[in-house]
Every structure is written in structure tokens, then in C-alpha cells.
N, C-alpha and C. Protein backbone atom coordinates (compact mmCIF):
# COMPACT_ATOMS: atom_id res chain seq x y z
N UNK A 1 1.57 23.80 14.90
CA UNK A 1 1.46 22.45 14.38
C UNK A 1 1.88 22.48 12.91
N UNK A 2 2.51 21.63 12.65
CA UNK A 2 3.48 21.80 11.22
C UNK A 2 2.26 20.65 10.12
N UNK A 3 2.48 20.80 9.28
CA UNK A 3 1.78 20.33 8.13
C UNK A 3 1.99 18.72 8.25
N UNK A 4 2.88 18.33 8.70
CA UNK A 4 3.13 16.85 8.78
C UNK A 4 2.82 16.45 9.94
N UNK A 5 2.61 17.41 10.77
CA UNK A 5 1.74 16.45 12.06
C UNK A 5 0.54 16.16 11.66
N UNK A 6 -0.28 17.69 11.16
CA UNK A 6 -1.69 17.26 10.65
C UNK A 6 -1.76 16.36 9.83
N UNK A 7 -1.15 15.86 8.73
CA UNK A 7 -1.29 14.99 7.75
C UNK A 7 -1.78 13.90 8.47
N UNK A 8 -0.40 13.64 9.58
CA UNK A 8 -0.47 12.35 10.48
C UNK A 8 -1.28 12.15 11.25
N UNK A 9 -2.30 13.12 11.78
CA UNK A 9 -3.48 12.93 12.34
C UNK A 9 -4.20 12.67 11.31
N UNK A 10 -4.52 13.34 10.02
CA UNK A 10 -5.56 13.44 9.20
C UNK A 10 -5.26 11.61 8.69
N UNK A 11 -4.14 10.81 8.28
CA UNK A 11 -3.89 9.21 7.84
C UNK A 11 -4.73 8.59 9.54
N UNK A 12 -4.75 9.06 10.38
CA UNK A 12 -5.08 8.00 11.65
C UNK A 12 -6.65 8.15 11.13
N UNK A 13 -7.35 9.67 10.84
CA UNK A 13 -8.89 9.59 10.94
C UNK A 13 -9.23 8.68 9.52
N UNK A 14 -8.52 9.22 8.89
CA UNK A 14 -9.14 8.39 7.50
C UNK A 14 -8.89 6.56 8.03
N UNK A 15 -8.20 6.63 8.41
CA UNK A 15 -8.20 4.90 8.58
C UNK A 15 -9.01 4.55 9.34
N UNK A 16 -9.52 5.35 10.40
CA UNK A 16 -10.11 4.83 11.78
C UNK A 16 -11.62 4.89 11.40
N UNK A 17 -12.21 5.84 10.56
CA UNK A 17 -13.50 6.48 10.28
C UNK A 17 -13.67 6.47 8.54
N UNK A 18 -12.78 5.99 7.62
CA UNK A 18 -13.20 6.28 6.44
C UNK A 18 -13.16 7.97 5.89
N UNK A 19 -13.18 7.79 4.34
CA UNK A 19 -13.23 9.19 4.09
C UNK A 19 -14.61 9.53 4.62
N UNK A 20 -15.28 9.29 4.27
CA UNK A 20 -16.92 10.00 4.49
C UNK A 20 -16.88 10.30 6.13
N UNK A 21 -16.78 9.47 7.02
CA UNK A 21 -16.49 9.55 8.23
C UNK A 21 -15.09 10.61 9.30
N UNK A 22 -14.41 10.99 8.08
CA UNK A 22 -13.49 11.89 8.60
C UNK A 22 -13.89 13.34 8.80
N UNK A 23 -13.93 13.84 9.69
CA UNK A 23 -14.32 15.02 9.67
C UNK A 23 -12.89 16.44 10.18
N UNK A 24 -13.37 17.12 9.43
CA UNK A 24 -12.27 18.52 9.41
C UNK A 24 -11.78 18.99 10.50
N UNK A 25 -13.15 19.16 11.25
CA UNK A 25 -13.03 20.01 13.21
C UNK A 25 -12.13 18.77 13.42
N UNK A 26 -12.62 17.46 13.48
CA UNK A 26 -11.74 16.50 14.61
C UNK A 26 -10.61 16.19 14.30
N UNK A 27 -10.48 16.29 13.40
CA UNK A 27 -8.70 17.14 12.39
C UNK A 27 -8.30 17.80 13.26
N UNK A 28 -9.10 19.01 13.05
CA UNK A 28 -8.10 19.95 13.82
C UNK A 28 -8.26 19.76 15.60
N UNK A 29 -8.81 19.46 15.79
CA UNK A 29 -9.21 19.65 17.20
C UNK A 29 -7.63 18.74 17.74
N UNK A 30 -7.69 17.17 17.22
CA UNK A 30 -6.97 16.28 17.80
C UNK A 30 -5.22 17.18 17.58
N UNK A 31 -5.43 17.97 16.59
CA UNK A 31 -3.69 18.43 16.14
C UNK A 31 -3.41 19.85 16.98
N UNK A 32 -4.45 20.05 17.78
CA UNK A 32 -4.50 21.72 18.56
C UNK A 32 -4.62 22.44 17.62
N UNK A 33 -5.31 22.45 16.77
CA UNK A 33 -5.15 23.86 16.27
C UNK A 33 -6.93 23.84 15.36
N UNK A 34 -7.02 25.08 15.80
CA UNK A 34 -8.22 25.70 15.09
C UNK A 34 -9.12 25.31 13.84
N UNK A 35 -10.03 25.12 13.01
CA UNK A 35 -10.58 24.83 12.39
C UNK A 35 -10.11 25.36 10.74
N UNK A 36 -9.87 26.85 11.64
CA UNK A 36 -9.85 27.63 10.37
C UNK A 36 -8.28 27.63 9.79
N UNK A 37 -7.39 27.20 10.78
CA UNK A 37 -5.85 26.87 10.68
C UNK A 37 -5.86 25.89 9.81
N UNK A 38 -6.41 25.14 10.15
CA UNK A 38 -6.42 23.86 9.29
C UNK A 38 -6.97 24.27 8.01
N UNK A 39 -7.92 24.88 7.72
CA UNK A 39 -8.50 25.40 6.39
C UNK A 39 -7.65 26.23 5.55
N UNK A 40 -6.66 26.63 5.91
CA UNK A 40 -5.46 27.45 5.60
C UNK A 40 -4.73 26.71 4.87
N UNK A 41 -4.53 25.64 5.56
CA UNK A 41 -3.37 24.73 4.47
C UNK A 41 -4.16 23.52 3.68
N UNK A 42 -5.28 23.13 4.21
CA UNK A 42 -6.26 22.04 3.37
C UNK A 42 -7.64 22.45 3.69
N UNK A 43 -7.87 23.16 2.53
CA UNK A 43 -9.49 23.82 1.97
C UNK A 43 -10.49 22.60 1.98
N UNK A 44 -10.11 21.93 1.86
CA UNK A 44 -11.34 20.67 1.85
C UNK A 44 -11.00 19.63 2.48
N UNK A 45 -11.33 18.46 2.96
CA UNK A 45 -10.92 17.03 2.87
C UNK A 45 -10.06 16.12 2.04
N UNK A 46 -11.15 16.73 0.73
CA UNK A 46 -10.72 15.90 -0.47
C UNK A 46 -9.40 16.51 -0.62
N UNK A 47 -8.85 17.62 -0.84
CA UNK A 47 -7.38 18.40 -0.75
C UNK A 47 -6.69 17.40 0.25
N UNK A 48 -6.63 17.43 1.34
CA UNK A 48 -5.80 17.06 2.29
C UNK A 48 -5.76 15.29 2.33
N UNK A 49 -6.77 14.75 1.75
CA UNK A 49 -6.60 13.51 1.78
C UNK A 49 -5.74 13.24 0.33
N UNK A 50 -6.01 14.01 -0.57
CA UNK A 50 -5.31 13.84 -2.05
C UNK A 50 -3.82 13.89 -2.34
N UNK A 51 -3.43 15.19 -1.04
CA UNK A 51 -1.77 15.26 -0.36
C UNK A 51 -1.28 14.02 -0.04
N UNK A 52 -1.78 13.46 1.37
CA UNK A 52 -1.53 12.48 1.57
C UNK A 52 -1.30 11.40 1.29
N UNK A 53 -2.05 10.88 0.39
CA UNK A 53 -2.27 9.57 -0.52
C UNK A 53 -1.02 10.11 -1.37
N UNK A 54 -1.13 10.68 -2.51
CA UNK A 54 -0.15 10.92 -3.32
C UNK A 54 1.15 10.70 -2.51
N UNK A 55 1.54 11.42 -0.91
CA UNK A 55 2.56 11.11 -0.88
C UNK A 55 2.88 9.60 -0.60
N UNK A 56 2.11 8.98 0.26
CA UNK A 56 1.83 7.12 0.60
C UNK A 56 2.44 6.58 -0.38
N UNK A 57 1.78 7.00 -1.83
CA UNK A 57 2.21 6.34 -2.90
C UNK A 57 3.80 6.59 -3.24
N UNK A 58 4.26 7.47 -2.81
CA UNK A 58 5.80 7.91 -3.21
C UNK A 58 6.43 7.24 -2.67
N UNK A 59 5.70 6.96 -1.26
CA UNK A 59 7.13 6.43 -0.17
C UNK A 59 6.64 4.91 -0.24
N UNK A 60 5.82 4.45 -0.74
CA UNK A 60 5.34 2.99 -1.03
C UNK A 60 5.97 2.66 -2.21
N UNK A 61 6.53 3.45 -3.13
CA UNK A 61 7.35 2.92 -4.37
C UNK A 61 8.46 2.99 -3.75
N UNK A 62 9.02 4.29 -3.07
CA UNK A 62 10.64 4.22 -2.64
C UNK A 62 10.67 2.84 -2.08
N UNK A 63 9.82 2.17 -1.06
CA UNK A 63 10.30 1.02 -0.11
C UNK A 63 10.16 0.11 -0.88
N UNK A 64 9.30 -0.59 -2.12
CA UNK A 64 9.35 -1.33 -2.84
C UNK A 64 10.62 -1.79 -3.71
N UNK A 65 11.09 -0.39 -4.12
CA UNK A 65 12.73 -0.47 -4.99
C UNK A 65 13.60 -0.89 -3.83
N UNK A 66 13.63 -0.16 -2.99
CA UNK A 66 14.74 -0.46 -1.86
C UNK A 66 14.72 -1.68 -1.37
N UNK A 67 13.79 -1.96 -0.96
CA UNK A 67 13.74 -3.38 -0.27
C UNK A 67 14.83 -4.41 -1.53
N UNK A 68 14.16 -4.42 -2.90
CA UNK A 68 14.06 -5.74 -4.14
C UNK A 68 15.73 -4.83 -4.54
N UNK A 69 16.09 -3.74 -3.83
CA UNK A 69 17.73 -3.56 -4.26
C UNK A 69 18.70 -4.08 -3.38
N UNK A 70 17.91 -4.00 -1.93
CA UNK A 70 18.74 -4.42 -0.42
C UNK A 70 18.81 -5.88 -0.55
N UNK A 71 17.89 -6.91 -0.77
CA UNK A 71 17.66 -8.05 -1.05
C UNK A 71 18.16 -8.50 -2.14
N UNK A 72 18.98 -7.93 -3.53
CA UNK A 72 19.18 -8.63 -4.36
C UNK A 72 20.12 -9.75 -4.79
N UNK A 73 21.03 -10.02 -3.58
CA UNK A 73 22.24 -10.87 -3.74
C UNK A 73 21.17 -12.58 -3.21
N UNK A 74 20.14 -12.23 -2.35
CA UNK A 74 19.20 -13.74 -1.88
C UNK A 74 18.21 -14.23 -2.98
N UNK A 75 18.34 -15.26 -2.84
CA UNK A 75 17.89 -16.30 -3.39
C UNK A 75 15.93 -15.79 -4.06
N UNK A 76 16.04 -15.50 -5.27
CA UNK A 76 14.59 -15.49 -5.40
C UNK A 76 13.14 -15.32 -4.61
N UNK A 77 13.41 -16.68 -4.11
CA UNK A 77 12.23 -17.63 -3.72
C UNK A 77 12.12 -16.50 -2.17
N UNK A 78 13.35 -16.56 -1.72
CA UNK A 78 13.35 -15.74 -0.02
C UNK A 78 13.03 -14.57 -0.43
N UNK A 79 13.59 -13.47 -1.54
CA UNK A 79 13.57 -12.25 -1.98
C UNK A 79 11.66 -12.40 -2.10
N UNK A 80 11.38 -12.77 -2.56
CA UNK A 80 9.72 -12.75 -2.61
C UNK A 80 8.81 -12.95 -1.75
N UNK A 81 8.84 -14.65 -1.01
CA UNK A 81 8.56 -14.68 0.13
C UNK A 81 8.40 -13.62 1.79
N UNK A 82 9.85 -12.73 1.80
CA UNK A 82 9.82 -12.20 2.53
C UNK A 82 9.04 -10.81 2.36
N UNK A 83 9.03 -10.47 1.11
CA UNK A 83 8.57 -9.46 0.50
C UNK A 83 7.22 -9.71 0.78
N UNK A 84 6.11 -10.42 0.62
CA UNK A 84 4.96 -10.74 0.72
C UNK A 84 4.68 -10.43 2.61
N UNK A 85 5.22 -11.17 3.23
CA UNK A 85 5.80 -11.22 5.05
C UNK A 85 5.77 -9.85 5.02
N UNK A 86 6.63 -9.05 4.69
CA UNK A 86 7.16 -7.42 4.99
C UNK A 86 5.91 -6.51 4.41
N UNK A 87 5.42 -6.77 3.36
CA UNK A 87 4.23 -6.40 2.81
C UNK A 87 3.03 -6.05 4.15
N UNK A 88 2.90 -7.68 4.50
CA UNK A 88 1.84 -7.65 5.52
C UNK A 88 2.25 -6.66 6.68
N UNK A 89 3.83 -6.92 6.82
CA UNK A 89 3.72 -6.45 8.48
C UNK A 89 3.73 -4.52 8.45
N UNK A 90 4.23 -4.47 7.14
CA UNK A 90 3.91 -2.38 6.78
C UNK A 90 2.55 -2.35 7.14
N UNK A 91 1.54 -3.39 6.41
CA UNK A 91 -0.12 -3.01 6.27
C UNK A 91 -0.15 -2.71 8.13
N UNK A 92 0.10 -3.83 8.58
CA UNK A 92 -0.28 -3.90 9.88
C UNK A 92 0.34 -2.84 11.37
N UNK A 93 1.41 -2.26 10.57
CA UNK A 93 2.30 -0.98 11.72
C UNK A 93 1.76 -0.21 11.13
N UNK A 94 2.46 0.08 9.63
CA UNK A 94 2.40 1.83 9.61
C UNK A 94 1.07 2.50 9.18
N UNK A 95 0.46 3.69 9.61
CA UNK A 95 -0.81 3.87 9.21
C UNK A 95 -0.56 3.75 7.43
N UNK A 96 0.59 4.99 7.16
CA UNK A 96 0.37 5.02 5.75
C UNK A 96 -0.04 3.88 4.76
N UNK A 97 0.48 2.74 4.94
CA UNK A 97 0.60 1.52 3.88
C UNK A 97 -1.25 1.13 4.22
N UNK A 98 -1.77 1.15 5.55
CA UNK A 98 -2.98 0.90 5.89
C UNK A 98 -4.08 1.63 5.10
N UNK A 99 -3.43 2.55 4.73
CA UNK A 99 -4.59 3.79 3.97
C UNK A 99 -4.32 3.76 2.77
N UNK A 100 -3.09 3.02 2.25
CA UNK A 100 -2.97 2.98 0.68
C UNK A 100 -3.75 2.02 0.74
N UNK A 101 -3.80 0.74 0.87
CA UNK A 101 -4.64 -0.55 0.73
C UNK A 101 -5.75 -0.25 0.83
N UNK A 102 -6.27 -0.13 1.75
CA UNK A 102 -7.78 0.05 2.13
C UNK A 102 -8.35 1.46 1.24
N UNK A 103 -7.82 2.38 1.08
CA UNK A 103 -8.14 2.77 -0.27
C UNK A 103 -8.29 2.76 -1.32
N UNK A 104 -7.26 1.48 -2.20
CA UNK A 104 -7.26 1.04 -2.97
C UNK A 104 -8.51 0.01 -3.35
N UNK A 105 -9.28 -0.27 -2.67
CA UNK A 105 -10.04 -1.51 -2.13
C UNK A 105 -11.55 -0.98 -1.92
N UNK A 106 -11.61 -0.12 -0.87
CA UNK A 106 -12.89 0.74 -0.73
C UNK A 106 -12.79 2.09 -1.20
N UNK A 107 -12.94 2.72 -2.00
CA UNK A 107 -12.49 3.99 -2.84
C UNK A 107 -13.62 4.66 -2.90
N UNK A 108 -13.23 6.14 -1.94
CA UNK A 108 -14.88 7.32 -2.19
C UNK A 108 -14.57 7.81 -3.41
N UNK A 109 -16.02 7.89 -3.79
CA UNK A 109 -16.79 8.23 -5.40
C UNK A 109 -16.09 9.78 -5.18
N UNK A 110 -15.57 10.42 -4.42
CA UNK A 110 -15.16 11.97 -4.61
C UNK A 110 -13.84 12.04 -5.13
N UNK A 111 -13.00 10.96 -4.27
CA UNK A 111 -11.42 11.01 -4.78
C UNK A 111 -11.13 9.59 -5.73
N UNK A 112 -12.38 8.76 -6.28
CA UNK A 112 -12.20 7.25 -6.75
C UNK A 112 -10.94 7.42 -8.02
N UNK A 113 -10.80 8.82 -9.05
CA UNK A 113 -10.06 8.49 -10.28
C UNK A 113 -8.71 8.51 -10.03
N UNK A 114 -8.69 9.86 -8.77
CA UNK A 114 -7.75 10.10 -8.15
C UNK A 114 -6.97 8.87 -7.55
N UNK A 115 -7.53 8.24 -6.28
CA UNK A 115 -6.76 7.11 -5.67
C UNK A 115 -6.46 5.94 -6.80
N UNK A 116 -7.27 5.52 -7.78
CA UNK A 116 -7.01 5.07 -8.75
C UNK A 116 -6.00 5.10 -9.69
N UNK A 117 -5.53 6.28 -9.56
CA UNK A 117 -4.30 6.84 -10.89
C UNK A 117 -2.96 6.65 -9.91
N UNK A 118 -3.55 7.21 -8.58
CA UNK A 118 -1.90 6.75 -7.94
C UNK A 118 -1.76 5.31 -7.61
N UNK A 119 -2.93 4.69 -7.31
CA UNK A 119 -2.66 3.52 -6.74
C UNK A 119 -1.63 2.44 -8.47
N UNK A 120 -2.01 2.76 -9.46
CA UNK A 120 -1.36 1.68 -10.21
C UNK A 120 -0.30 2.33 -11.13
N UNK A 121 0.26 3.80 -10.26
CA UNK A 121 1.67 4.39 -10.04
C UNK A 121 2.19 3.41 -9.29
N UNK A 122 1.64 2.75 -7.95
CA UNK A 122 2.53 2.09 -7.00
C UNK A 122 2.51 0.57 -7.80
N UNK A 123 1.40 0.09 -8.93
CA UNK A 123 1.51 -1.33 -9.36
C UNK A 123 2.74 -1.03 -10.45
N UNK A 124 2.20 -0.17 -11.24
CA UNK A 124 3.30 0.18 -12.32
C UNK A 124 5.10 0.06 -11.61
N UNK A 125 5.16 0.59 -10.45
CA UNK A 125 6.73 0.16 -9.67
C UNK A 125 6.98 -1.00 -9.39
N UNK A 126 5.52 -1.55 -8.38
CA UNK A 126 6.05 -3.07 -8.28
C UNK A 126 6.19 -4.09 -9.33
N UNK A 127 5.65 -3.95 -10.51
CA UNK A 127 5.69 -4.45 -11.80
C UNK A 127 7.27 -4.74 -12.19
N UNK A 128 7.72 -4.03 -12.17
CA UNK A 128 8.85 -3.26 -12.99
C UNK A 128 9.78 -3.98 -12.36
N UNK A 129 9.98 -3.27 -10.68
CA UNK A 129 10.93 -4.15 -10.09
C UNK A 129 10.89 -5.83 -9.90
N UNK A 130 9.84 -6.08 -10.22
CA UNK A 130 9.48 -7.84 -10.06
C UNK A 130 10.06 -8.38 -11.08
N UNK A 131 9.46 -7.35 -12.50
CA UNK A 131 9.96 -8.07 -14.20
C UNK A 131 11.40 -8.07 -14.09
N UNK A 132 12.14 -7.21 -13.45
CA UNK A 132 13.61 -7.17 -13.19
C UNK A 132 13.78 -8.98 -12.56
N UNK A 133 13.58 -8.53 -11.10
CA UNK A 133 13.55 -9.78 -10.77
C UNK A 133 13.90 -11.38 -11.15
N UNK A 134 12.34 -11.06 -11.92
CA UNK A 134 12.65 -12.55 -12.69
C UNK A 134 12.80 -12.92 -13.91
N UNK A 135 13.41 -11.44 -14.37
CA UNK A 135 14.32 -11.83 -15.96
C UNK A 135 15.74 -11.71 -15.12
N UNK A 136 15.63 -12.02 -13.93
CA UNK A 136 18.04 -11.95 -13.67
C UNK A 136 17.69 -13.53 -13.01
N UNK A 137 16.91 -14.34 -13.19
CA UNK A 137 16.04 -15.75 -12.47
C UNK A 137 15.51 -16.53 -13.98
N UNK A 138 15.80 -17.84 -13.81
CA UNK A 138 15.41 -18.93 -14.57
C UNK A 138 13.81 -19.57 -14.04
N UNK A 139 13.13 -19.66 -14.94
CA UNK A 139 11.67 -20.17 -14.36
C UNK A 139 11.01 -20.54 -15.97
N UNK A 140 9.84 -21.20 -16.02
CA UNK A 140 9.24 -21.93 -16.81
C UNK A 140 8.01 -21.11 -17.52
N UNK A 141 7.93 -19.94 -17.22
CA UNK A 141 7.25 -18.94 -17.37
C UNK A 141 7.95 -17.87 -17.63
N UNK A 142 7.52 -16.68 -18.36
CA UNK A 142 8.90 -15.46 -18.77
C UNK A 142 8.24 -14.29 -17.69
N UNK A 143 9.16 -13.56 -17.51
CA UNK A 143 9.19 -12.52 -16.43
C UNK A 143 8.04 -11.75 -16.54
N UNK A 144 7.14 -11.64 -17.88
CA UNK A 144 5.75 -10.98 -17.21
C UNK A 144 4.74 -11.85 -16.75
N UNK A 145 4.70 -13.00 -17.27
CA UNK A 145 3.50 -13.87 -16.57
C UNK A 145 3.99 -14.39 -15.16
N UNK A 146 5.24 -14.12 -14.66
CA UNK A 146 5.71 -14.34 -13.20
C UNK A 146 5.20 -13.23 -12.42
N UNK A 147 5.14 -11.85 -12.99
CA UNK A 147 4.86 -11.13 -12.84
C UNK A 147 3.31 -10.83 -12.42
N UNK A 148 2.71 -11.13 -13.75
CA UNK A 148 1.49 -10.96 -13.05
C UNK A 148 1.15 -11.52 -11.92
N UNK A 149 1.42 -13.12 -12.14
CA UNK A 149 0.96 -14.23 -11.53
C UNK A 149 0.93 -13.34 -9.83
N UNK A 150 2.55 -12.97 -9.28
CA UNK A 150 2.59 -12.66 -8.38
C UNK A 150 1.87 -11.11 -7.86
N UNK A 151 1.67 -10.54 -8.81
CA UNK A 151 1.48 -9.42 -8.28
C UNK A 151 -0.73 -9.66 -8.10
N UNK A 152 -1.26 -10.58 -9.03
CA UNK A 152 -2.84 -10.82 -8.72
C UNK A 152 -2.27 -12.00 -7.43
N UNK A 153 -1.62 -12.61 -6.97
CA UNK A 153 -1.71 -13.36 -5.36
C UNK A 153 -1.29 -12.25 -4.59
N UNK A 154 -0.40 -11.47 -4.34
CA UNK A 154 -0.49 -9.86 -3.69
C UNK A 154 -1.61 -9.87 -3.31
N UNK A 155 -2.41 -9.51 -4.32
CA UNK A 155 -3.82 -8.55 -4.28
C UNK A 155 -4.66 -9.44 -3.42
N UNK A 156 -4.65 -10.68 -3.64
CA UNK A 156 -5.65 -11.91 -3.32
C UNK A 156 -5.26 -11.74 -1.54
N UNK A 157 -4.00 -11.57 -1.34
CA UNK A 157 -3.60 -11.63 0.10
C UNK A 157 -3.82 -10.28 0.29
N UNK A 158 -4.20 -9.25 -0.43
CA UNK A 158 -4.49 -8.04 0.54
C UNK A 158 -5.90 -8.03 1.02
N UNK A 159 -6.82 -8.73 0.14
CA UNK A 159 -8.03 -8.38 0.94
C UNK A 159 -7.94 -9.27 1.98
N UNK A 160 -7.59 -10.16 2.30
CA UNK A 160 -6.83 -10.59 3.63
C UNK A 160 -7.05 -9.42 4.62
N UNK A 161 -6.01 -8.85 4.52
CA UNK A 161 -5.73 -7.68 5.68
C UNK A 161 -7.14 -6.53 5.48
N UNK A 162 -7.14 -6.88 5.03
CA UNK A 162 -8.41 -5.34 4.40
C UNK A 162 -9.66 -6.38 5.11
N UNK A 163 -10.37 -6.95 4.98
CA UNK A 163 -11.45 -7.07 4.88
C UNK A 163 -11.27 -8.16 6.18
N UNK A 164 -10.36 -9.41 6.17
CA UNK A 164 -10.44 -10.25 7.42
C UNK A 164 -9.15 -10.03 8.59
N UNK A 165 -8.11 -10.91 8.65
CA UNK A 165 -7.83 -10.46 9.86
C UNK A 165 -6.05 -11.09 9.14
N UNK A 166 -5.18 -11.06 10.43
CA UNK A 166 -3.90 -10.80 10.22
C UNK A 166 -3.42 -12.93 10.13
N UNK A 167 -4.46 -13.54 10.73
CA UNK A 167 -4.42 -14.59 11.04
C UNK A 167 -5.04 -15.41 9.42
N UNK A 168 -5.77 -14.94 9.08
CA UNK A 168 -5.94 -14.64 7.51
C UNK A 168 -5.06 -14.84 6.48
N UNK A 169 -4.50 -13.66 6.88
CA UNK A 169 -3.52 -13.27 5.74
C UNK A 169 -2.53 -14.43 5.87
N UNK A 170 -1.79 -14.92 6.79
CA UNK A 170 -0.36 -15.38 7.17
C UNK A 170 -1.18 -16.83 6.27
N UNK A 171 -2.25 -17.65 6.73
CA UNK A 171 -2.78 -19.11 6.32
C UNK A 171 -3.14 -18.60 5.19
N UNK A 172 -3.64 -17.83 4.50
CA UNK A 172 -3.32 -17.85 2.93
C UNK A 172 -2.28 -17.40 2.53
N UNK A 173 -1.18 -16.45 2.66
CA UNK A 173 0.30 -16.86 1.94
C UNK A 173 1.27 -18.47 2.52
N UNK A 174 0.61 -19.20 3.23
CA UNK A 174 1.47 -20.19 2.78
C UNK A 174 0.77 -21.13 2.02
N UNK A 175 -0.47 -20.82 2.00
CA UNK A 175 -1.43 -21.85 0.87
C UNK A 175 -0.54 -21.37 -0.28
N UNK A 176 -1.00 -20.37 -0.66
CA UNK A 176 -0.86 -19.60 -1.81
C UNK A 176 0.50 -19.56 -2.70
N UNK A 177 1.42 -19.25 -1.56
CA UNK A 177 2.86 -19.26 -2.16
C UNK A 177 3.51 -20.67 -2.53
N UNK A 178 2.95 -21.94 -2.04
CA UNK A 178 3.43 -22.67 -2.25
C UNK A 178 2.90 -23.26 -3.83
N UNK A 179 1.73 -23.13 -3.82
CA UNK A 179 0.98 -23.05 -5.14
C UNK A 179 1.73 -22.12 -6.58
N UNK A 180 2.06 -20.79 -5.82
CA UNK A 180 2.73 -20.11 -6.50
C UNK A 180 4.32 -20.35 -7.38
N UNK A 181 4.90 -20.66 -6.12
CA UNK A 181 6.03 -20.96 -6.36
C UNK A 181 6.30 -22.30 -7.10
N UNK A 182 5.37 -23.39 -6.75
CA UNK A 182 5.57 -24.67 -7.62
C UNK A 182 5.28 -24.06 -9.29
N UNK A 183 4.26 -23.26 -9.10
CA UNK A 183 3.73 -22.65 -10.67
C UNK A 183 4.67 -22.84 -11.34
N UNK A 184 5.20 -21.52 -10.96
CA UNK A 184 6.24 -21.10 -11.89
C UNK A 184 7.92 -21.52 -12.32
N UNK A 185 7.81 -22.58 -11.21
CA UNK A 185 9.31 -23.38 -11.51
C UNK A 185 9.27 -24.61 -12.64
């Protein structure tokens, strides 16, 4: 069993059971391999969950740039909109994006400074690429208060997914965005 299968078992337990609730044996048990195999390449929990996350956060900035580079010839308003849409539907497929959020949100007191320092590595990207955004865009507001604006309704729509349901999320981004978007024009 290669290190990236376990990882990928170890993102399903943490999501399914929480850190406190994840346990090492059922790590290894679910990946075939031994207890002590697994202790070989991640000595603790906190180790193997600290891998993981860190990488979430890498590949959660790569898709953030990519997306706001693939999208940059459309229209603002769609470039964002859909971005918010695509946002939700990562939370809701891929485990990884599921375990950045919900980490970000409910954070164990063992890894809290930790998930903390990467998690606003991934705000510090989306920041950046947004301020881009809407300094190459005309609006009534200058590119960091667009900025914020959008990136605290983000947040407002993640506990959406985190805490209520997918039906949630969708009826507050069109409350929200429309509110949003009048804002700032």
C-alpha cells in the first residue's frame, strides 16, 4: 500500500469520524496493511493528518489560480458566480476540499495553529487572485473591499455546507450574490 492510498483512506476517516474520532488501527486495517506499517510512515495521527492537510491546501491554491486563469477572458460577474457554484460542488465530491473546510471551521486543539496557518495560506491565494480580478474590472468599490466583501460571503456560504445541507448552500448564494453583486456595482 503506497503512501497515497493511506493518506486517502486516512482524508475519508477524518471526514467521516473527526480528528478525535479517527483512529490509527482503522487506518490501517481499511488500507491492508498492519498497524505497525502504518506507524512507519505516520508516527502519530497528528503527523499524518498534518501531511495531508498541508497537501489539501496546495492543491486548493493550485485549483483556485487555475480555475480565475482558465476563466479569465468571461465576464466578471460569471467568473465569480461560477466560482462560488464550483466551490460548493469540490466541498460536496472531493473528500479533500471536505476536510479543508470542515477543518477550517471545527479545528482540534492538537493541530488548531497548524490547520490555522495553512488554512489562510489558501485565503492569502484566494485574496490575491480575486484583488487581480477586480483591479482588471470597473466597480464602485476598489479591489480590496471587493475583495473582502467576497471572500467574508464565501465564508458565510461555507458554513452552509459545513454545518447545514447542500440545499442551504445553493438558497443562500442566490440571496447573497445578488446582494453582493448589486453592492459593489
Amino acid at each position: 500500500m503506497s503512501k497515497e492510498q493511506i493518506k486517502k483512506v486516512a482524508i475519508k476517516h477524518f471526514n467521516q469520524f473527526g480528528f478525535d474520532g479517527t483512529k490509527m488501527a482503522q487506518i490501517a486495517e481499511e488500507a491492508g496493511i498492519r498497524k505497525q506499517s502504518l506507524s512507519y510512515h505516520y508516527p502519530t495521527k497528528k503527523v499524518l493528518l498534518m501531511e495531508v492537510y498541508k497537501e489539501v491546501i496546495e492543491e486548493e491554491c493550485a485549483f483556485v489560480r487555475h480555475y480565475f486563469e482558465e476563466h479569465k477572458e468571461e465576464p466578471l460577474e460569471k467568473q465569480l458566480y461560477d466560482f462560488i457554484t464550483e466551490h460548493k460542488n469540490r466541498f460536496l465530491t472531493e473528500p479533500n476540499v471536505t476536510l479543508m473546510y470542515s477543518l477550517s471551521f471545527i479545528t482540534p486543539l492538537e493541530v488548531h495553529d497548524f490547520v490555522l496557518s495553512q488554512f489562510r495560506m489558501y485565503l492569502t491565494a484566494l485574496k490575491e487572485v480575486l484583488r487581480l480580478c477586480f483591479t482588471q474590472h470597473k466597480s464602485r468599490l476598489s479591489p480590496e473591499e471587493c475583495t473582502i466583501a467576497f471572500v467574508t460571503m464565501l465564508d458565510g456560504l461555507d458554513i452552509q455546507l459545513v454545518y447545514e445541507t447542500r440545499l442551504a448552500y445553493e438558497r443562500a448564494q442566490k440571496i447573497t450574490w445578488d446582494i453582493y453583486w448589486r453592492g459593489i456595482q
